[in-house]
N, C-alpha and C. Protein backbone atom coordinates (compact mmCIF):
# COMPACT_ATOMS: atom_id res chain seq x y z
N UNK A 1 17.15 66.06 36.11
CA UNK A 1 16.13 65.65 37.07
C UNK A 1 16.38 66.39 38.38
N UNK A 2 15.66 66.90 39.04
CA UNK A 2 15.64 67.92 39.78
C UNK A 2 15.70 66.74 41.47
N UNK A 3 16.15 67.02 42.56
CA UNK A 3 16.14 66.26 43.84
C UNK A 3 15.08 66.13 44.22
N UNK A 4 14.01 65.23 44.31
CA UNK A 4 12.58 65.24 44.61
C UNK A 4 12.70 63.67 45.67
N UNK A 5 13.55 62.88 46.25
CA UNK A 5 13.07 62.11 47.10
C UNK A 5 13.99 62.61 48.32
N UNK A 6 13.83 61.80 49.24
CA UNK A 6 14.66 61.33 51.32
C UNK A 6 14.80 60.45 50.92
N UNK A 7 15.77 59.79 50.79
CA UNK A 7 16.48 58.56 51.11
C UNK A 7 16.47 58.24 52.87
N UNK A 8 15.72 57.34 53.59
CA UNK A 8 16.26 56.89 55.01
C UNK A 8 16.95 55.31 54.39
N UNK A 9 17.76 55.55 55.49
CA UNK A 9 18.91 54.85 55.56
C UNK A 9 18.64 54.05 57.24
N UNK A 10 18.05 52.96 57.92
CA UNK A 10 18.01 51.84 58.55
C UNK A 10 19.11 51.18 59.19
N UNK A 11 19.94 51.45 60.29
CA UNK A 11 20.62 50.08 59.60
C UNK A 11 20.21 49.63 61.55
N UNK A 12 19.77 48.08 61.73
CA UNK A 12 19.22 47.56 62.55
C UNK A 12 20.37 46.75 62.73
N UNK A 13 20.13 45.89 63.79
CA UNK A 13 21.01 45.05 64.57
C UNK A 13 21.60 43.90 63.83
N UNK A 14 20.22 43.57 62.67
CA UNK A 14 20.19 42.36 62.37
C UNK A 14 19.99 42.72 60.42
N UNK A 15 19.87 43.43 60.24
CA UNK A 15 19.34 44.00 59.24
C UNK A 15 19.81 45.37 58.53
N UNK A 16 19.70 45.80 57.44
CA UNK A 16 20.04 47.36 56.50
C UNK A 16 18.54 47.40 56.17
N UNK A 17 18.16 48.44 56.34
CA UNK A 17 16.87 49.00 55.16
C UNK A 17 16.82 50.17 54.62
N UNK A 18 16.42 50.28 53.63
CA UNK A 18 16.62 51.73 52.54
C UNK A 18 15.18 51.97 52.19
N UNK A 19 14.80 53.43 52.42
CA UNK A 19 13.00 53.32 52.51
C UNK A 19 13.09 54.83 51.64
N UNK A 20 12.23 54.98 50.29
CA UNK A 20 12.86 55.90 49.57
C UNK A 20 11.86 56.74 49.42
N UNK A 21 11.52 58.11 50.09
CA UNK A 21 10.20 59.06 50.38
C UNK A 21 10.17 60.12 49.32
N UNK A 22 8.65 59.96 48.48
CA UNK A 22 8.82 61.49 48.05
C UNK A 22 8.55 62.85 48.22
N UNK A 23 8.39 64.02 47.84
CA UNK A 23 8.11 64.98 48.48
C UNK A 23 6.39 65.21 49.83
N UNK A 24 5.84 64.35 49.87
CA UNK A 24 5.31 64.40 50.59
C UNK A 24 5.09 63.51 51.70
N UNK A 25 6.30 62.74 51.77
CA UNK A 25 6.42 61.94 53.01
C UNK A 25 6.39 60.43 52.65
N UNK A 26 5.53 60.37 51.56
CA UNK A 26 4.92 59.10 51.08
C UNK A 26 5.98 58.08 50.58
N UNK A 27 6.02 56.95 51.21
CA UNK A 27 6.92 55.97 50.90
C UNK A 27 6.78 55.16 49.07
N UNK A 28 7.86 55.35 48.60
CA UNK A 28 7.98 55.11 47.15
C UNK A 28 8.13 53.51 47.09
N UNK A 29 9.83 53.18 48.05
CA UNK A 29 10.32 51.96 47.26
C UNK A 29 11.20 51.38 48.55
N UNK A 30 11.11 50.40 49.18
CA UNK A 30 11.45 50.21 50.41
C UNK A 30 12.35 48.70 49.62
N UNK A 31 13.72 48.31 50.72
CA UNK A 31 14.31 47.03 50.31
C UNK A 31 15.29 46.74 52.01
N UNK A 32 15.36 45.54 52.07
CA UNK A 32 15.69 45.54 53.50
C UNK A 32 17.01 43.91 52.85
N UNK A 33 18.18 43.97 53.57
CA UNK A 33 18.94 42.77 53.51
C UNK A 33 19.81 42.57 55.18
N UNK A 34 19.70 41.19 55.63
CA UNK A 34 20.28 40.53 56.50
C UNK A 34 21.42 41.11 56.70
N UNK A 35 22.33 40.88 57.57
CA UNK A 35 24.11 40.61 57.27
C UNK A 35 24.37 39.38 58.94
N UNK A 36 25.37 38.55 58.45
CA UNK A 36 25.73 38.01 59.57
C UNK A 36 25.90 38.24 60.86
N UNK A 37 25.58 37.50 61.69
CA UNK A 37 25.78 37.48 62.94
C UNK A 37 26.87 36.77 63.53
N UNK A 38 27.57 37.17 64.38
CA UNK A 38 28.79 36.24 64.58
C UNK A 38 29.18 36.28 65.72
N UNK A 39 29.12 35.14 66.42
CA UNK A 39 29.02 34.69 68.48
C UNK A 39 30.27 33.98 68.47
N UNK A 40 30.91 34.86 68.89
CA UNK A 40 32.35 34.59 69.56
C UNK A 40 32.39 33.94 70.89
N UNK A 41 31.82 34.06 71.65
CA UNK A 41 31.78 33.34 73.39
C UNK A 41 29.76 33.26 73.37
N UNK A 42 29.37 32.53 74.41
CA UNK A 42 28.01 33.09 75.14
C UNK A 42 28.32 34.24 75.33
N UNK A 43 26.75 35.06 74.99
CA UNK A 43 26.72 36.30 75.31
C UNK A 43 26.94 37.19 74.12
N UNK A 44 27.82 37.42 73.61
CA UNK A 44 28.46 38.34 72.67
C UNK A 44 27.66 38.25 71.04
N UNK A 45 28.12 39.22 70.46
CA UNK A 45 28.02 39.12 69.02
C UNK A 45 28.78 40.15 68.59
N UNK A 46 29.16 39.86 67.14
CA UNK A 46 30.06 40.65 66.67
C UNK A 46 29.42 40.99 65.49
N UNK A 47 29.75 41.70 64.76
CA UNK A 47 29.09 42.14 63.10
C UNK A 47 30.55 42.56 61.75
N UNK A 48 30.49 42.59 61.04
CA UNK A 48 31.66 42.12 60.09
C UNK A 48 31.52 43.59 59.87
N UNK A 49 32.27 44.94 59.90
CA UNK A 49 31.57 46.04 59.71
C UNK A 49 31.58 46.30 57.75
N UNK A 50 32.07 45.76 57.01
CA UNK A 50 32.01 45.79 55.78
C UNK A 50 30.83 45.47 55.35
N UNK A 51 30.50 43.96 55.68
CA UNK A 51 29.17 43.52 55.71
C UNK A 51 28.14 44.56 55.51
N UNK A 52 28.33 45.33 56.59
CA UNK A 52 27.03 46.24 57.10
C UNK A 52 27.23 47.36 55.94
N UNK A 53 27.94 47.65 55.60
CA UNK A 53 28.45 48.43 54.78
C UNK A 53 27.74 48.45 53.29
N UNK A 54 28.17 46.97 52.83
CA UNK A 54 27.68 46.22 51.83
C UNK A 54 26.05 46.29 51.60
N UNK A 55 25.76 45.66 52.73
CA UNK A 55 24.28 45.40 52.50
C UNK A 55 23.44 46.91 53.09
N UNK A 56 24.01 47.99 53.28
CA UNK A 56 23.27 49.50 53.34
C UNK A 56 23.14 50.07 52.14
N UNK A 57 24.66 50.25 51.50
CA UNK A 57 24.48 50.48 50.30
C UNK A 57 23.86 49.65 49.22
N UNK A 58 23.73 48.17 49.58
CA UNK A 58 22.99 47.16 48.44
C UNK A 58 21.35 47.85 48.40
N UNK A 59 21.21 47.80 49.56
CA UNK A 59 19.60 48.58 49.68
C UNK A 59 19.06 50.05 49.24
N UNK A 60 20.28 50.87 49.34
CA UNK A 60 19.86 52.39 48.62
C UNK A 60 20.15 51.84 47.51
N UNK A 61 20.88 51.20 46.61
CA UNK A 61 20.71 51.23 45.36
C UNK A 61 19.70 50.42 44.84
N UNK A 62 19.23 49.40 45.44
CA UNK A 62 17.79 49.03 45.11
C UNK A 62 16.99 49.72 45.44
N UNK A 63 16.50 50.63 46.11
CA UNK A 63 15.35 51.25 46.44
C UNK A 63 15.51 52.47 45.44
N UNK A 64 16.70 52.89 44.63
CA UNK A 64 16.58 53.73 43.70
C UNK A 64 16.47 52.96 42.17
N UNK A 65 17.04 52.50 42.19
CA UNK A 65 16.35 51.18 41.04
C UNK A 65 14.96 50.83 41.13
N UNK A 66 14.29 50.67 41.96
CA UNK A 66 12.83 50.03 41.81
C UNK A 66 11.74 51.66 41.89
N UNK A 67 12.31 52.84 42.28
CA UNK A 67 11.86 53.89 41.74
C UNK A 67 11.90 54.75 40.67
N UNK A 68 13.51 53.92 39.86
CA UNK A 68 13.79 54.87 38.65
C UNK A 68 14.76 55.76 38.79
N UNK A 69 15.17 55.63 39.57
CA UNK A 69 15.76 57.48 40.18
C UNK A 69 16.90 57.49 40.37
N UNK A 70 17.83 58.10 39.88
CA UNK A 70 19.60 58.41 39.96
C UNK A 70 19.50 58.73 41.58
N UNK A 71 20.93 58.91 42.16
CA UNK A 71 21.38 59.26 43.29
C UNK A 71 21.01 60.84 42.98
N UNK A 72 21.14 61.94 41.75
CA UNK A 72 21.34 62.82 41.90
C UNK A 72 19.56 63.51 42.28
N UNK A 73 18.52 62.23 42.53
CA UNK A 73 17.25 62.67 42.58
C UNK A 73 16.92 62.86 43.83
N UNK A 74 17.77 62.32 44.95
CA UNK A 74 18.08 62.45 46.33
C UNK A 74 18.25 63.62 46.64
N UNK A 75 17.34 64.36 47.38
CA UNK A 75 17.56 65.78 48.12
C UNK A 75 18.24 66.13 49.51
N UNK A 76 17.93 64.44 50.39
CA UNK A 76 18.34 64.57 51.04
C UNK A 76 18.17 63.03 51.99
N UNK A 77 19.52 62.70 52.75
CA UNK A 77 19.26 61.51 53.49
C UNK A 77 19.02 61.23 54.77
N UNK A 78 17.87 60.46 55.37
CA UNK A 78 18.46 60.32 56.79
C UNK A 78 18.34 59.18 57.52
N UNK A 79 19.65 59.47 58.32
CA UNK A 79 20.18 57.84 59.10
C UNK A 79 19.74 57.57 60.12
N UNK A 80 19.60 56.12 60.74
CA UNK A 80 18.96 56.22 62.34
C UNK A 80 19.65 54.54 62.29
N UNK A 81 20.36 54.61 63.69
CA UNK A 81 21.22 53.55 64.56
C UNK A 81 20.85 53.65 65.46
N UNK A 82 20.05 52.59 65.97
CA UNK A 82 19.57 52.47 67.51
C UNK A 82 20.85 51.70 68.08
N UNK A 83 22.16 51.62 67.79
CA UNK A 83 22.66 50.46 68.25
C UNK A 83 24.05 51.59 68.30
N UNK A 84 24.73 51.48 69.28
CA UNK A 84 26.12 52.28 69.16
C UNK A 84 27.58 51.25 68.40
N UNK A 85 27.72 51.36 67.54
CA UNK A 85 29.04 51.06 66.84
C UNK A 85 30.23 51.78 67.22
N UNK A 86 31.37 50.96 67.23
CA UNK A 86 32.75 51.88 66.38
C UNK A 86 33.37 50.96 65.84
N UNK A 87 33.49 51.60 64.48
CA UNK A 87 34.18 51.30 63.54
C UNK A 87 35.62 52.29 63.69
N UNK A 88 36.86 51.47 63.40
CA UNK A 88 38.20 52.24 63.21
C UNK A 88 38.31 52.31 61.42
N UNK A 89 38.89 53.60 60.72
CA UNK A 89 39.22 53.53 59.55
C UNK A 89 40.82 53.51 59.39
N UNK A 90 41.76 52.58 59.24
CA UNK A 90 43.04 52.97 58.87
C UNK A 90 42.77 53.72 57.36
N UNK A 91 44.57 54.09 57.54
CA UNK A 91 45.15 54.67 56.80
C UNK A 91 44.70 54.25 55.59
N UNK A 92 43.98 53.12 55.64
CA UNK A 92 44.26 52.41 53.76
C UNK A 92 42.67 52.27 53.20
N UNK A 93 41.95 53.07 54.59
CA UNK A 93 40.59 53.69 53.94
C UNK A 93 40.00 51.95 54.17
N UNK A 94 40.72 50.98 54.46
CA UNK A 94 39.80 49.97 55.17
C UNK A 94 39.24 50.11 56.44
N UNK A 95 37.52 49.65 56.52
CA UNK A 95 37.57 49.36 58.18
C UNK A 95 37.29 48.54 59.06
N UNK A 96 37.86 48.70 59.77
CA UNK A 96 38.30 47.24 60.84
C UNK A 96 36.73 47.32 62.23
């Protein structure tokens, strides 16, 4: 099978979404999942960064499931974070 979709990749404040385009822009197979929110003091929030992790990839693989389509049909992906993160990776390939 030859690479014929864009994978975008979502990931929102509150939310992951995976929106799966084919060669002409046209949206195929869209899937969106929650992840926790977590308020440490007034004011703040925190996000579990695995979580986010979890539920990005839960969504590209549904949005290639509900089109049919292996990863290897992906030509190409793209990401958009309106929100600035850092994530640390130790040594043990976990991240904190």
């Amino acid at each position: 099978m030859s690479a014929r979709y864009i994978l975008a990749l979502d990931q929102g404040t509150t939310s992951s979404r995976s929106i799966l385009f084919d060669r002409e822009g046209k949206p195929v197979a869209a899937a969106q999942q929650e992840f926790r929110q977590h308020y440490p003091q007034p004011g703040w929030v925190e996000h579990n960064p695995m979580e986010i992790w979890e539920s990005q990839l839960a969504t590209a693989r549904a949005v290639l499931e509900k089109a049919g389509a292996s990863p290897a049909a992906v030509a190409a992906i793209g990401i958009t974070n309106p929100v600035s993160y850092t994530h640390l990776t130790l040594p043990t390939k976990r991240i904190v």
